[in-house]
Protein backbone atom coordinates (compact mmCIF):
# COMPACT_ATOMS: atom_id res chain seq x y z
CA UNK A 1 12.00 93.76 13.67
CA UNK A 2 9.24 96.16 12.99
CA UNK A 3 10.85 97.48 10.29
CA UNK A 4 11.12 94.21 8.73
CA UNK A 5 7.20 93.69 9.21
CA UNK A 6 6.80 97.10 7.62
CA UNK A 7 8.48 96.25 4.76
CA UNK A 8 7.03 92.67 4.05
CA UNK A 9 3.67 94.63 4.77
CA UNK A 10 4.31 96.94 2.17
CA UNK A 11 5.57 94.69 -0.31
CA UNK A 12 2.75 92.49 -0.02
CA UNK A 13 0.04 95.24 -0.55
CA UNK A 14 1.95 96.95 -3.37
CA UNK A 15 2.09 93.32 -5.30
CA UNK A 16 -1.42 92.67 -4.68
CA UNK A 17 -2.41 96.17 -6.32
CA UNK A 18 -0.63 95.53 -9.09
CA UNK A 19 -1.87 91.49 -9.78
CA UNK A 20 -3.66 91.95 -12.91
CA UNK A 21 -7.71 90.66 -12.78
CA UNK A 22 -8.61 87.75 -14.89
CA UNK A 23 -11.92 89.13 -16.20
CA UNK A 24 -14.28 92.39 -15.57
CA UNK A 25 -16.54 90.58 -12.50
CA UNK A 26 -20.38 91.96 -12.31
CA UNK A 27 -20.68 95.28 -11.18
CA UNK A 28 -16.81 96.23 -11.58
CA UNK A 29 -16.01 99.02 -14.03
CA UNK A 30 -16.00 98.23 -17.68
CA UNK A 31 -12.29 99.56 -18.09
CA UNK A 32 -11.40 95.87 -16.19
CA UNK A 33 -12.83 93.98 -19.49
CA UNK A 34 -9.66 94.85 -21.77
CA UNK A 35 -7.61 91.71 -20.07
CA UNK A 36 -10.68 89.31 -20.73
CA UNK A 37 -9.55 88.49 -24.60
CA UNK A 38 -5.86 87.89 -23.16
CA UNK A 39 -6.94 86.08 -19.80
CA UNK A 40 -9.34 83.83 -22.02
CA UNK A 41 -6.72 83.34 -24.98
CA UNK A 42 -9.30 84.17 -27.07
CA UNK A 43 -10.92 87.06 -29.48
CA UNK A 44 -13.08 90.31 -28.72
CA UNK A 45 -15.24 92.18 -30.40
CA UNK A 46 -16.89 95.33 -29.01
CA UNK A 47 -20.04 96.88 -30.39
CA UNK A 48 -22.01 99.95 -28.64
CA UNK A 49 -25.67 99.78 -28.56
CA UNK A 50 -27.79 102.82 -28.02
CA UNK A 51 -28.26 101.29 -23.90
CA UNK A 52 -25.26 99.68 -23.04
CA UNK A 53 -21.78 98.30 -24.69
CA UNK A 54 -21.15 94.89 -25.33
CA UNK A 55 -17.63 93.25 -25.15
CA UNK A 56 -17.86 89.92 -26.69
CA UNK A 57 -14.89 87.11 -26.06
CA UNK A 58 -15.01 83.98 -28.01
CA UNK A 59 -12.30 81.16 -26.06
CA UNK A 60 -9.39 79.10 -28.51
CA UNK A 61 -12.31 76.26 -26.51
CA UNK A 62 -15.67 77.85 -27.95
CA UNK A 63 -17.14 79.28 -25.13
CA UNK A 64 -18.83 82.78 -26.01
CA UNK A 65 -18.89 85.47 -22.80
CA UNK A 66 -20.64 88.42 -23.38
CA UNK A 67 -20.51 91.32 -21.27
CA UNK A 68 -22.36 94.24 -20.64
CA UNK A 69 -21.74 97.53 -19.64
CA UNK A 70 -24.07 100.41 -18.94
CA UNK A 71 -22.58 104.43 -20.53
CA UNK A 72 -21.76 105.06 -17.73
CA UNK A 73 -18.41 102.29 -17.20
CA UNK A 74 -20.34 99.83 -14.70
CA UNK A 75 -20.39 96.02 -16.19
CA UNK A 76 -23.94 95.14 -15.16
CA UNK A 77 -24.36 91.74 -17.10
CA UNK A 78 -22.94 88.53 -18.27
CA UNK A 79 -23.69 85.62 -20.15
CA UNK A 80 -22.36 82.95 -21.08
CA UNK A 81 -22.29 79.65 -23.54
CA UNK A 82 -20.23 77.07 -25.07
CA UNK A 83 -18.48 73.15 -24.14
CA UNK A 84 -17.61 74.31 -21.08
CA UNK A 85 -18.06 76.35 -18.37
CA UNK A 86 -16.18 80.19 -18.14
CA UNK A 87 -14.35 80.91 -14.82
CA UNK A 88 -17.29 81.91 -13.40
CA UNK A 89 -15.49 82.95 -9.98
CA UNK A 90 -14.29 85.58 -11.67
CA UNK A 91 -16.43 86.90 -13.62
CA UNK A 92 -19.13 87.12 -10.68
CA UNK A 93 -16.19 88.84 -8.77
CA UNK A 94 -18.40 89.39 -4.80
CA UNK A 95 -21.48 87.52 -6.16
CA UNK A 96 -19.88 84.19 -6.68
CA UNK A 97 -20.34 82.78 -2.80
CA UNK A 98 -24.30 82.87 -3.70
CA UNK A 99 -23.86 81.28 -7.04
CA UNK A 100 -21.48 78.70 -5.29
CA UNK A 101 -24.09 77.67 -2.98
CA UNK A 102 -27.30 77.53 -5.02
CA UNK A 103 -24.74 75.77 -7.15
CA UNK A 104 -24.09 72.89 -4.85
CA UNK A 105 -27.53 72.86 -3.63
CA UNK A 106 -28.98 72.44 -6.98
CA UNK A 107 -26.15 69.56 -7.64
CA UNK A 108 -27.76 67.82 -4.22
CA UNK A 109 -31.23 68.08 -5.61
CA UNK A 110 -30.77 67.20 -9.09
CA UNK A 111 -28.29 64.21 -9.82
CA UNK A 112 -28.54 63.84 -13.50
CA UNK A 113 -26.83 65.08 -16.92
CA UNK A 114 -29.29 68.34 -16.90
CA UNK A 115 -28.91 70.57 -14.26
CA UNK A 116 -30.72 73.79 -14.14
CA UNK A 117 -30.76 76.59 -11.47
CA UNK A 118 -31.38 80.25 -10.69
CA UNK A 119 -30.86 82.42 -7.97
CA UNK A 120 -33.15 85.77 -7.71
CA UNK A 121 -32.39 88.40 -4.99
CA UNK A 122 -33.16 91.83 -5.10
CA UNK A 123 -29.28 92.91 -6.08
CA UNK A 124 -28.41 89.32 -8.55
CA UNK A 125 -30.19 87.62 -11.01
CA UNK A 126 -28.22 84.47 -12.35
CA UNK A 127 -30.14 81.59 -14.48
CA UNK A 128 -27.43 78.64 -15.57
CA UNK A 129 -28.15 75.33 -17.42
CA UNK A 130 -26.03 72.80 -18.27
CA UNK A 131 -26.16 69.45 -19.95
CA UNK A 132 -23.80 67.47 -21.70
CA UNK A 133 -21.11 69.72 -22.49
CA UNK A 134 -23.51 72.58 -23.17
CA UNK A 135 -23.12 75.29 -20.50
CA UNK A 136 -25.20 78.25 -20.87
CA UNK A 137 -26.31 80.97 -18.41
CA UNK A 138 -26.95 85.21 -17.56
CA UNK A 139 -26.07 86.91 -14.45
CA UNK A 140 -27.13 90.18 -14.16
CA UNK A 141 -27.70 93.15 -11.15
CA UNK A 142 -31.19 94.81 -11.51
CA UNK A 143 -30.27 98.02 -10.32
CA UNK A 144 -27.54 98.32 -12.84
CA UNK A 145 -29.53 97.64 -16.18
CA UNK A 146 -30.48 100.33 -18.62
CA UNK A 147 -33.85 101.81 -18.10
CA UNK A 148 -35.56 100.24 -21.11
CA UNK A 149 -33.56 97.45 -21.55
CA UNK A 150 -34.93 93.76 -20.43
CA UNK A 151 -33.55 90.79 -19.15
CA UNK A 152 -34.53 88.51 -22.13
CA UNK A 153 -32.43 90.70 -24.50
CA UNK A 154 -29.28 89.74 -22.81
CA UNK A 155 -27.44 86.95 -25.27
């Protein structure tokens, strides 16, 4: 019987190493960005900037992600726009829980076709607007950015 639980045990943790992650979450290493275009079904660029590297996926739907990554392989950005919204669980990887709760908190304060809300803690910035079927917003973690890079140059 043990045996049995040993092996299911072992099974399970050797399948859930090897499940593949949809997109490169904040503050995960920027080596997890190369399934994005494939995840997303759509196209990526790449450019390197003097501060940081930008991977840039464009959805079959429209919706741009950009994300940024510091020299040193840590993603420490991403934005977003387009129709819709991204899978944002996913690309916030540990930080989502916050931006699902300012997210529902905003929806219980603001009934409407805008919605706007931010959430600023010492370790996550994340700004998001939507209206219509216009999504747009940047997550970022301060201690991650580029010395001499700022927050409004993130796209």
């Amino acid at each position: 019987m043990r045996l049995n639980r040993l092996c299911a045990a072992l099974a399970l943790a050797a399948w859930s190493a090897g499940s593949p992650t949809a997109f490169a979450a904040l503050g995960d290493p920027e080596s997890s960005v190369a399934s994005d275009a494939s995840a997303l079904h759509g196209e990526a660029r790449e450019a390197s900037r003097a501060l940081y590297n930008l991977h840039a996926l464009t959805t079959g739907g429209g919706v741009q992600v950009n994300e940024y990554a510091t020299p040193g392989g840590a993603v420490f950005a991403i934005t977003w726009q387009g129709p819709s919204q991204p899978d944002l669980r996913s690309l916030l990887g540990s930080y989502y829980a916050r931006y699902q709760s300012a997210a529902a908190a905003s929806v219980q304060a603001r009934r409407g076709a805008h919605r706007e809300f931010s959430i600023r803690q010492g370790d996550l910035v994340l700004l998001s607007v939507s209206h219509l079927r216009s999504y747009r917003g940047v997550a970022y973690v301060p201690a991650l950015m580029p010395a001499g890079l700022a927050a409004g140059e993130l796209q």
